[in-house]
N, C-alpha and C. Protein backbone atom coordinates (compact mmCIF):
# COMPACT_ATOMS: atom_id res chain seq x y z
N UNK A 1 -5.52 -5.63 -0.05
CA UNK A 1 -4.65 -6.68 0.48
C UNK A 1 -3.83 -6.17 1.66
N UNK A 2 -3.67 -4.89 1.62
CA UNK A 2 -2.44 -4.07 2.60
C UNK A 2 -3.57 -4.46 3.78
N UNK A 3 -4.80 -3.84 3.80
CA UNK A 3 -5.56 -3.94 4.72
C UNK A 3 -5.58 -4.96 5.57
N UNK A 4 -6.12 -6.10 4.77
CA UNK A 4 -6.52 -7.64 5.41
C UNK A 4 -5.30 -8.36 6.01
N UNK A 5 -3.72 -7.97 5.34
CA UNK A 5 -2.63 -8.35 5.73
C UNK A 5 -2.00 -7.66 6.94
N UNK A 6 -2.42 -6.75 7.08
CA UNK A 6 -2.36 -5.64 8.33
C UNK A 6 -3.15 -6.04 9.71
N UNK A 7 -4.03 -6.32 9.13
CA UNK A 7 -4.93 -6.85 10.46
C UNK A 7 -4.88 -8.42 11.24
N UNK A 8 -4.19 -8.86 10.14
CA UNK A 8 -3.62 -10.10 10.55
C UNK A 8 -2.43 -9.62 11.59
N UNK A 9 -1.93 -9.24 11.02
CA UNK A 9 -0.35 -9.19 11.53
C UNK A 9 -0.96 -8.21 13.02
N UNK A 10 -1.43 -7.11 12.47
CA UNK A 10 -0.89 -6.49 14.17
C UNK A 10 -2.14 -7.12 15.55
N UNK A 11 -3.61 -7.79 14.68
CA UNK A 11 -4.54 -8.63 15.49
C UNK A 11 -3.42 -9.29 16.46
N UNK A 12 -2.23 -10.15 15.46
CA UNK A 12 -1.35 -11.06 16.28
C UNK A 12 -0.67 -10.57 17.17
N UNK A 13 -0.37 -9.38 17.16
CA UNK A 13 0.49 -8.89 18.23
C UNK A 13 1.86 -8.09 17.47
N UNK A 14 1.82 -7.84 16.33
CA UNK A 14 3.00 -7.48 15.53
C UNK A 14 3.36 -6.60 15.94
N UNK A 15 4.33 -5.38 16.29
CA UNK A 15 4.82 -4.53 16.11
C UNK A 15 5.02 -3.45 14.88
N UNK A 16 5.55 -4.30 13.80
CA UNK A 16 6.05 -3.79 12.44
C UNK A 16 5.94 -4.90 11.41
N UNK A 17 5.05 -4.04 10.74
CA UNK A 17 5.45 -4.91 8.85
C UNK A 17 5.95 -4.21 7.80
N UNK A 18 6.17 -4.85 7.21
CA UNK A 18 6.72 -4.95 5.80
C UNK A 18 6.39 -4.86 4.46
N UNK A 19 6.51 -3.49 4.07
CA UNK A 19 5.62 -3.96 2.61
C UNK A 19 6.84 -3.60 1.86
N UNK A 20 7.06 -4.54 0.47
CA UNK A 20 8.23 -4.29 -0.77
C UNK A 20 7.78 -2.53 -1.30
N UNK A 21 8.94 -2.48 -1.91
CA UNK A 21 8.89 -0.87 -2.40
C UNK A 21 8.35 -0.66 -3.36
N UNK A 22 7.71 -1.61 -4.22
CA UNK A 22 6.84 -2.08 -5.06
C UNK A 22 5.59 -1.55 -4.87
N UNK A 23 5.49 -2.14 -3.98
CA UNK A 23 3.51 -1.90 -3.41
C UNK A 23 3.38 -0.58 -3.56
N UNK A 24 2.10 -0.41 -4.47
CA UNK A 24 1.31 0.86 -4.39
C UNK A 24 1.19 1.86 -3.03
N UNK A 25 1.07 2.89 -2.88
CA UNK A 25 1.53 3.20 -1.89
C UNK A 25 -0.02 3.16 -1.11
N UNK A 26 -0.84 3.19 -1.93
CA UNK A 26 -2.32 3.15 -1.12
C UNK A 26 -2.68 1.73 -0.11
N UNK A 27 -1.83 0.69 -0.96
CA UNK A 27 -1.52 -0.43 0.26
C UNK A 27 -0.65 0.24 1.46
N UNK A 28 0.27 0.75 1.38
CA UNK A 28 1.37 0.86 2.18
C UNK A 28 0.56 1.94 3.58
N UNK A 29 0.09 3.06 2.80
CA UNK A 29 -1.30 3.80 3.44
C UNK A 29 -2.25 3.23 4.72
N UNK A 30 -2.98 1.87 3.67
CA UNK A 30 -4.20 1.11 4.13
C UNK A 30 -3.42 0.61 5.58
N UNK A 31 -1.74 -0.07 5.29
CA UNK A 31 -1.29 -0.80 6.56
C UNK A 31 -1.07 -0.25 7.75
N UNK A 32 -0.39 1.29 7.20
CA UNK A 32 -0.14 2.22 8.17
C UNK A 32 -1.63 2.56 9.15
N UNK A 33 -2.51 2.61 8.48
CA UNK A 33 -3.89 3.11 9.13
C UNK A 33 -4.33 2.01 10.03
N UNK A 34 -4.42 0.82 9.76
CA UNK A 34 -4.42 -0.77 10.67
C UNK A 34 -3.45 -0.49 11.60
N UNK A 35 -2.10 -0.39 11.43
CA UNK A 35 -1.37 -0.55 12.78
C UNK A 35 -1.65 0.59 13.68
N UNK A 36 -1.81 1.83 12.75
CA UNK A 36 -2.15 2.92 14.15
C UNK A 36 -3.83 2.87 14.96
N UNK A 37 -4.27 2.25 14.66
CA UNK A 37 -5.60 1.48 15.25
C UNK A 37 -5.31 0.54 16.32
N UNK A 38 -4.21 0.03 15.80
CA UNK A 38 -3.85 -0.74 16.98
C UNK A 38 -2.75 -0.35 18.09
N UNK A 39 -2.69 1.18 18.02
CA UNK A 39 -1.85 1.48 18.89
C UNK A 39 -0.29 2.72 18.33
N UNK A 40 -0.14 3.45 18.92
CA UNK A 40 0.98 4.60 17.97
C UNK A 40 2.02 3.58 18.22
N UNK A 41 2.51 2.62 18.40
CA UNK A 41 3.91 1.98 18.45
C UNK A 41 3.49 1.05 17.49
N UNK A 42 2.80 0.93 16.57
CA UNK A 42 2.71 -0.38 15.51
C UNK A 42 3.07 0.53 14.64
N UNK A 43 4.08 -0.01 13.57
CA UNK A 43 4.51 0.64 12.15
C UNK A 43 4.37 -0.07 10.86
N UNK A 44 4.58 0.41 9.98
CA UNK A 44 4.92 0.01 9.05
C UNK A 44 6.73 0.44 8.47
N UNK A 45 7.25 -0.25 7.43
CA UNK A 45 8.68 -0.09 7.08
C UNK A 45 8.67 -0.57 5.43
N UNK A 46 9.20 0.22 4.58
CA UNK A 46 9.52 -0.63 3.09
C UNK A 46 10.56 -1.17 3.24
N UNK A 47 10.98 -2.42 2.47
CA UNK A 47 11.98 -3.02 2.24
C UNK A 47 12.36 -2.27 0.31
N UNK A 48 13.67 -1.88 0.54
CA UNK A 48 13.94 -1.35 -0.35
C UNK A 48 15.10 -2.46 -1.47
N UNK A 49 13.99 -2.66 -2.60
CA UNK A 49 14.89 -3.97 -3.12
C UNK A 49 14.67 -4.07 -4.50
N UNK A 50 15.46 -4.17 -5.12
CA UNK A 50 15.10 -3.58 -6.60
C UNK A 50 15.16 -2.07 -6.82
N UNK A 51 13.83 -2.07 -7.94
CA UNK A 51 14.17 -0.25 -8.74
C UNK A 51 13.22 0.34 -7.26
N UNK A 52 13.35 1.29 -6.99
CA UNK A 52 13.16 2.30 -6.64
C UNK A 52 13.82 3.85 -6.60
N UNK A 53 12.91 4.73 -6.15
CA UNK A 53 13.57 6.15 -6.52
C UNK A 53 13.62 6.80 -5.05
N UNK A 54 14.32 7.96 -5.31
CA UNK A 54 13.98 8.80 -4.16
C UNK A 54 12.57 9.60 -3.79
N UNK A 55 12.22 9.77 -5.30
CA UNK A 55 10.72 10.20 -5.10
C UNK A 55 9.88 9.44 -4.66
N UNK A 56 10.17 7.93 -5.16
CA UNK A 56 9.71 7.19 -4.22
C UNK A 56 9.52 7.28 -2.73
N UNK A 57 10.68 7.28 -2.56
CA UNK A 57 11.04 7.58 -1.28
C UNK A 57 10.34 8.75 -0.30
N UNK A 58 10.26 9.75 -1.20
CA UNK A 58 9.90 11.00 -0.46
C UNK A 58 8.10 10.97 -0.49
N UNK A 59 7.55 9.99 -1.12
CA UNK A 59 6.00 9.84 -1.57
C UNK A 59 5.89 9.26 0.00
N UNK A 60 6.35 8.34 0.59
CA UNK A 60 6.47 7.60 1.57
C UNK A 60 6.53 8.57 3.19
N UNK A 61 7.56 8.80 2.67
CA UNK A 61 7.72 9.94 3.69
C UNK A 61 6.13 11.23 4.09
N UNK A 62 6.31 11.23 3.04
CA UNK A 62 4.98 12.33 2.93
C UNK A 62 3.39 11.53 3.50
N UNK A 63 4.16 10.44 3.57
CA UNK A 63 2.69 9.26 3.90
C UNK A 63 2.85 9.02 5.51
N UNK A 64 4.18 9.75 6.07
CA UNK A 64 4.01 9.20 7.20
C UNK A 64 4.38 7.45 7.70
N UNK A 65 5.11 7.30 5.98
CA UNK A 65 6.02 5.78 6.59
C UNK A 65 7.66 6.39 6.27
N UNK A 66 8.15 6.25 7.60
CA UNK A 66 9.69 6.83 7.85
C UNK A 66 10.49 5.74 7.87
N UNK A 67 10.12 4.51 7.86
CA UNK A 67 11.11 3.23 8.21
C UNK A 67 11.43 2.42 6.84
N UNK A 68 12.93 2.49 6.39
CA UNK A 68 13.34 1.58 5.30
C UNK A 68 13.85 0.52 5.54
N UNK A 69 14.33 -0.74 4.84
CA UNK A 69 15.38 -1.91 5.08
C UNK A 69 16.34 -1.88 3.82
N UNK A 70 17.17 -1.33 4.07
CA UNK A 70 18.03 -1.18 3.07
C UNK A 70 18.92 -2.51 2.57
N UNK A 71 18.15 -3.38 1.44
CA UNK A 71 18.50 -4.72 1.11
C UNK A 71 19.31 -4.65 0.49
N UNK A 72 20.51 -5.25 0.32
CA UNK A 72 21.69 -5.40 -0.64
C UNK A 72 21.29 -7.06 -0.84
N UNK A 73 21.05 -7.52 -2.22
CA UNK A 73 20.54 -8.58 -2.54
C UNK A 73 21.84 -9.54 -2.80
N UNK A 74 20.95 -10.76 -2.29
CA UNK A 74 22.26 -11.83 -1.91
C UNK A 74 22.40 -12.12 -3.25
N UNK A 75 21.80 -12.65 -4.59
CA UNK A 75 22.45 -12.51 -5.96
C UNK A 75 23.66 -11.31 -6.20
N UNK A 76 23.13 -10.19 -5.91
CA UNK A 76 24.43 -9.02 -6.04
C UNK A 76 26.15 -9.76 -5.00
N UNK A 77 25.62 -9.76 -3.92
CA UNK A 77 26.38 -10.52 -3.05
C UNK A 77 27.38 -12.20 -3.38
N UNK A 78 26.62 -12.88 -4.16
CA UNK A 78 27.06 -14.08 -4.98
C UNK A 78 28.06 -13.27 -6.51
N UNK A 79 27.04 -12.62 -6.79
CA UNK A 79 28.31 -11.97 -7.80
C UNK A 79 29.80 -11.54 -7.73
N UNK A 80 29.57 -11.32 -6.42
CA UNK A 80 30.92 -10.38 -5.79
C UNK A 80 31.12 -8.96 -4.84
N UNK A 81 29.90 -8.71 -5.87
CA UNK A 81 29.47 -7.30 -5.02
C UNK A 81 29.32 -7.29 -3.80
N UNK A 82 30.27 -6.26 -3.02
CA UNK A 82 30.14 -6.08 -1.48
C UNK A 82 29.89 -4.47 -1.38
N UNK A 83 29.04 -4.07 0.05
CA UNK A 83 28.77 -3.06 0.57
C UNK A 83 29.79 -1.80 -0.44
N UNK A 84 29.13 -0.51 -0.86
CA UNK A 84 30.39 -0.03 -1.59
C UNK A 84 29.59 1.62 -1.77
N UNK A 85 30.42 2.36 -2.40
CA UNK A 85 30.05 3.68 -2.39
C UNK A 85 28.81 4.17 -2.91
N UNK A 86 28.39 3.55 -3.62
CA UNK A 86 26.74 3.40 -4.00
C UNK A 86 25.77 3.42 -3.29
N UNK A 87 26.16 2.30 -2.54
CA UNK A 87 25.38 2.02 -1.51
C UNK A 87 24.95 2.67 -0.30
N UNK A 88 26.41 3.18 0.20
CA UNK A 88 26.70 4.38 1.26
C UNK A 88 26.18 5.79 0.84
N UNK A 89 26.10 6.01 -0.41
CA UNK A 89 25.57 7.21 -0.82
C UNK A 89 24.22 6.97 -0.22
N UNK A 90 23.52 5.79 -1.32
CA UNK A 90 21.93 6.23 -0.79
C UNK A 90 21.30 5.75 0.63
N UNK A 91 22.44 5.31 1.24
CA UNK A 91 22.22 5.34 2.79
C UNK A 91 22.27 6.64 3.67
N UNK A 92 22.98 7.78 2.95
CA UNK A 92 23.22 8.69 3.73
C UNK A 92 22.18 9.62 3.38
N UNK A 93 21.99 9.44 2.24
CA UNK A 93 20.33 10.20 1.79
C UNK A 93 19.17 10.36 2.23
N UNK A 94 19.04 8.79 2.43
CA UNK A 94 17.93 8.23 3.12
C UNK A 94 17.72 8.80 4.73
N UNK A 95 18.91 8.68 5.11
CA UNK A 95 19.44 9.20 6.61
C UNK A 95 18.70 10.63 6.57
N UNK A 96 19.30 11.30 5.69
CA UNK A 96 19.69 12.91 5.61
C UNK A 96 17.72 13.24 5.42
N UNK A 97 17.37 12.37 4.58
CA UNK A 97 15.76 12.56 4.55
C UNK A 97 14.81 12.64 5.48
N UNK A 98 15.43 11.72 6.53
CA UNK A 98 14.66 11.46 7.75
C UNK A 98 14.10 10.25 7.99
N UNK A 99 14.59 8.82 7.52
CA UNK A 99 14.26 8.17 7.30
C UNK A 99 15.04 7.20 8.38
N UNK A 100 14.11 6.18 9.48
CA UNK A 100 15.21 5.27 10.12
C UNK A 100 15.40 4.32 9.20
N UNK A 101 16.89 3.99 8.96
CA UNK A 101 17.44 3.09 8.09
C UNK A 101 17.59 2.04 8.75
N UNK A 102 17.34 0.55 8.63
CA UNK A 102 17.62 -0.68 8.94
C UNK A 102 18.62 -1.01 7.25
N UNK A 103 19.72 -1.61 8.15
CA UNK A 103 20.72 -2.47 6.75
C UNK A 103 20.55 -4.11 6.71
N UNK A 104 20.49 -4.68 5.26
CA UNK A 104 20.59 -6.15 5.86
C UNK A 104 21.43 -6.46 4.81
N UNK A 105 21.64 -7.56 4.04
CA UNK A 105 22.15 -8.08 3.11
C UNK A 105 23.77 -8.33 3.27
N UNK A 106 23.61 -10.25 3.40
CA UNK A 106 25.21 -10.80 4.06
C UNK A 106 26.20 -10.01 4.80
N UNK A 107 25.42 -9.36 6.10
CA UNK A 107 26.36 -8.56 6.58
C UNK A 107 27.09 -9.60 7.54
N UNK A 108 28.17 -9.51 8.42
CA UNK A 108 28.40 -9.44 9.19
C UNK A 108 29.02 -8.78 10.02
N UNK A 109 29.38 -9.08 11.28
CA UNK A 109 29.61 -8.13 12.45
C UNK A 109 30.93 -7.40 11.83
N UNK A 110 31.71 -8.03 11.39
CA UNK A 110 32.82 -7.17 10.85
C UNK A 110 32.78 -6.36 9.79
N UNK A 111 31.74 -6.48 9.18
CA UNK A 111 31.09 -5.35 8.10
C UNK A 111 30.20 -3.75 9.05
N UNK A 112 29.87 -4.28 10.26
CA UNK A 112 29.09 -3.29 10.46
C UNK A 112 30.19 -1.85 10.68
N UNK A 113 31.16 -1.97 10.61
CA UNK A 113 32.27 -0.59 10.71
C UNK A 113 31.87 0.55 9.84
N UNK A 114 31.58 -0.31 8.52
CA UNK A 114 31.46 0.42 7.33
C UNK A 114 30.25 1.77 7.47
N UNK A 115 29.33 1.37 8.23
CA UNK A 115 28.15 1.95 8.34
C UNK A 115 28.08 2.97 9.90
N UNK A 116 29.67 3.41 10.22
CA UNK A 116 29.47 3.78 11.26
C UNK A 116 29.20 5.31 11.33
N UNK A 117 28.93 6.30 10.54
CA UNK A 117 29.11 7.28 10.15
C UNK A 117 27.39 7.69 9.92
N UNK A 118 27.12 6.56 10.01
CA UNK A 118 25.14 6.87 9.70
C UNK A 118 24.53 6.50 10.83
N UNK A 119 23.28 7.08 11.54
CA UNK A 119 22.31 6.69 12.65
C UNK A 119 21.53 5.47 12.14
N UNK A 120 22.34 4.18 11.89
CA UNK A 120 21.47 3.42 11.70
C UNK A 120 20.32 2.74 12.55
N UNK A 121 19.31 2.41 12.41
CA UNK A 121 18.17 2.55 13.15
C UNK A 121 18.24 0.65 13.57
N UNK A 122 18.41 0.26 12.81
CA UNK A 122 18.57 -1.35 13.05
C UNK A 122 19.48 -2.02 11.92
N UNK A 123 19.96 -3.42 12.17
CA UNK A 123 20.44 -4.49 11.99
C UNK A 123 20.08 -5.69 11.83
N UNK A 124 20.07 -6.79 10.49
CA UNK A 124 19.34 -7.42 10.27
C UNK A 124 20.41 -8.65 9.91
N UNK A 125 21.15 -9.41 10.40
CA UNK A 125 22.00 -10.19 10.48
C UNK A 125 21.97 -11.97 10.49
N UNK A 126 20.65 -12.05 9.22
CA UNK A 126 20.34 -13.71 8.81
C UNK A 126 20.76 -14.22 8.44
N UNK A 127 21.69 -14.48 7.70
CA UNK A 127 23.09 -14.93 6.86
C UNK A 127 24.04 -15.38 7.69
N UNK A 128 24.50 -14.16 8.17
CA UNK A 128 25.84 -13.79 9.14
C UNK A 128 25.66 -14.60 10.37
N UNK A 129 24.32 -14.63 10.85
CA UNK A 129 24.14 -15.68 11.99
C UNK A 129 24.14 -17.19 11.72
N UNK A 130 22.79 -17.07 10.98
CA UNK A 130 22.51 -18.42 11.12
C UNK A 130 23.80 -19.32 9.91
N UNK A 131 24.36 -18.54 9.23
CA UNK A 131 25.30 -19.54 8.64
C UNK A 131 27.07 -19.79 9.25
N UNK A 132 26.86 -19.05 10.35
CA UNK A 132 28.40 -19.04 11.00
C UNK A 132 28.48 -20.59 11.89
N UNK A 133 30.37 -21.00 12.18
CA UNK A 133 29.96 -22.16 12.64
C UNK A 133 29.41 -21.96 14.19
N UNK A 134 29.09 -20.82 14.77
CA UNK A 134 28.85 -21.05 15.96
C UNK A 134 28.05 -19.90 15.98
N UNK A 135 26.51 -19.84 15.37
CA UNK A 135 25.63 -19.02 15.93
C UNK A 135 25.52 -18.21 17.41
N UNK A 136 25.11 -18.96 18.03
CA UNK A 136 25.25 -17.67 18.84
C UNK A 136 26.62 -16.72 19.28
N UNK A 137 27.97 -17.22 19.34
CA UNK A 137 28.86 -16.53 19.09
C UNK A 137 28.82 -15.62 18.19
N UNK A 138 28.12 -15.79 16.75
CA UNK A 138 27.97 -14.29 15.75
C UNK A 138 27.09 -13.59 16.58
N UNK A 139 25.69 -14.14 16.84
CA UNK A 139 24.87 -12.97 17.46
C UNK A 139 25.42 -12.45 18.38
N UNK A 140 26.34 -12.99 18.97
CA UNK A 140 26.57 -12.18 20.34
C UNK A 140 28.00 -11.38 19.85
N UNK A 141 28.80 -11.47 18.82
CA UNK A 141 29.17 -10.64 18.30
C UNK A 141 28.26 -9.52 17.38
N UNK A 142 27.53 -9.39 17.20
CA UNK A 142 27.09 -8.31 16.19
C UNK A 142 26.41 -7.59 17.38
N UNK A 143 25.76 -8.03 18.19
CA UNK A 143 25.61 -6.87 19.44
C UNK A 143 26.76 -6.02 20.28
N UNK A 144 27.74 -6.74 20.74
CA UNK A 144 28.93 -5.93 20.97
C UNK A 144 29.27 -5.09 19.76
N UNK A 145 29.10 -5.47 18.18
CA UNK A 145 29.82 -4.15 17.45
C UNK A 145 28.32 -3.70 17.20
N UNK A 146 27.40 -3.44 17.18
CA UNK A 146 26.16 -2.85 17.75
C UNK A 146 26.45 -1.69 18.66
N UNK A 147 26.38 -1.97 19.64
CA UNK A 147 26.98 -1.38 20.85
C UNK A 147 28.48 -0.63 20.99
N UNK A 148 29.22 -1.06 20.39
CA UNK A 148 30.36 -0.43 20.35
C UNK A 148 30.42 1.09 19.17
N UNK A 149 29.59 0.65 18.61
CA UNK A 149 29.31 1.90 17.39
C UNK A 149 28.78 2.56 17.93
N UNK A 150 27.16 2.14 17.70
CA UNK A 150 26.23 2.50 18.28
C UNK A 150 25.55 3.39 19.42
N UNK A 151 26.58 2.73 20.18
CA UNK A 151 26.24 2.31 22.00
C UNK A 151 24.75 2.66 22.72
């Protein structure tokens, strides 16, 4: 399935997909091998959501997929739960592993402070945008604190 879903995506012109942290890693493998067929700038990335481990993690690594999305799930988020030392731990791990970290989960621009201490690799801001009353004013705030961290 990694295969046939791979060839879809980067046939189209994709850049980067996505496989859950779930997936066997021989899918995750099969996708990586499709996008580099189509070029060394096509990747693959796990979305990290639910159980996973670090060994997990490091199986991945060893596979030659370096890119995570570090999901903080909007149920956790409805509960109450916000960004917190847990979280920051296994962000800095991940970091420290070698891993480019993408963050997502109900962030917004005034949350991205929290994360300034890590090379985060990207920003994933669907919530925070599209539910503010003036979209593009968020997007165009989360690039200035993008940039202001970041730079």
């Amino acid at each position: 399935a990694g295969k046939t879903l791979a060839e879809l995506c980067f046939c189209a012109g994709a850049y980067i997909m996505t496989a859950i942290c779930s997936a066997d890693i021989n899918t995750m493998i099969a996708m990586k091998k499709v996008g580099l067929s189509y070029g060394h700038d096509k990747d693959v990335q796990v979305e990290l959501y639910g159980d996973w481990t670090f060994e997990d993690a490091q199986m991945w690594l060893d596979n030659d997929i370096n890119q995570l999305v570090y999901h903080r799930s909007r149920d956790a988020e409805l509960a109450g739960k916000s960004w917190g030392p847990v979280d920051f731990e296994k962000i800095g791990k991940l970091c420290e592993m070698g891993f480019k970290v993408t963050i997502t989960g109900g962030l917004k621009a005034q949350d991205l402070h929290l994360f300034k201490d890590f090379p985060i690799h990207g920003v994933i801001g669907g919530r925070g945008i599209r539910n503010a009353a003036d979209p593009k004013q968020a997007a165009l705030d989360f690039k200035a604190e993008i940039k202001r961290i970041w730079g």
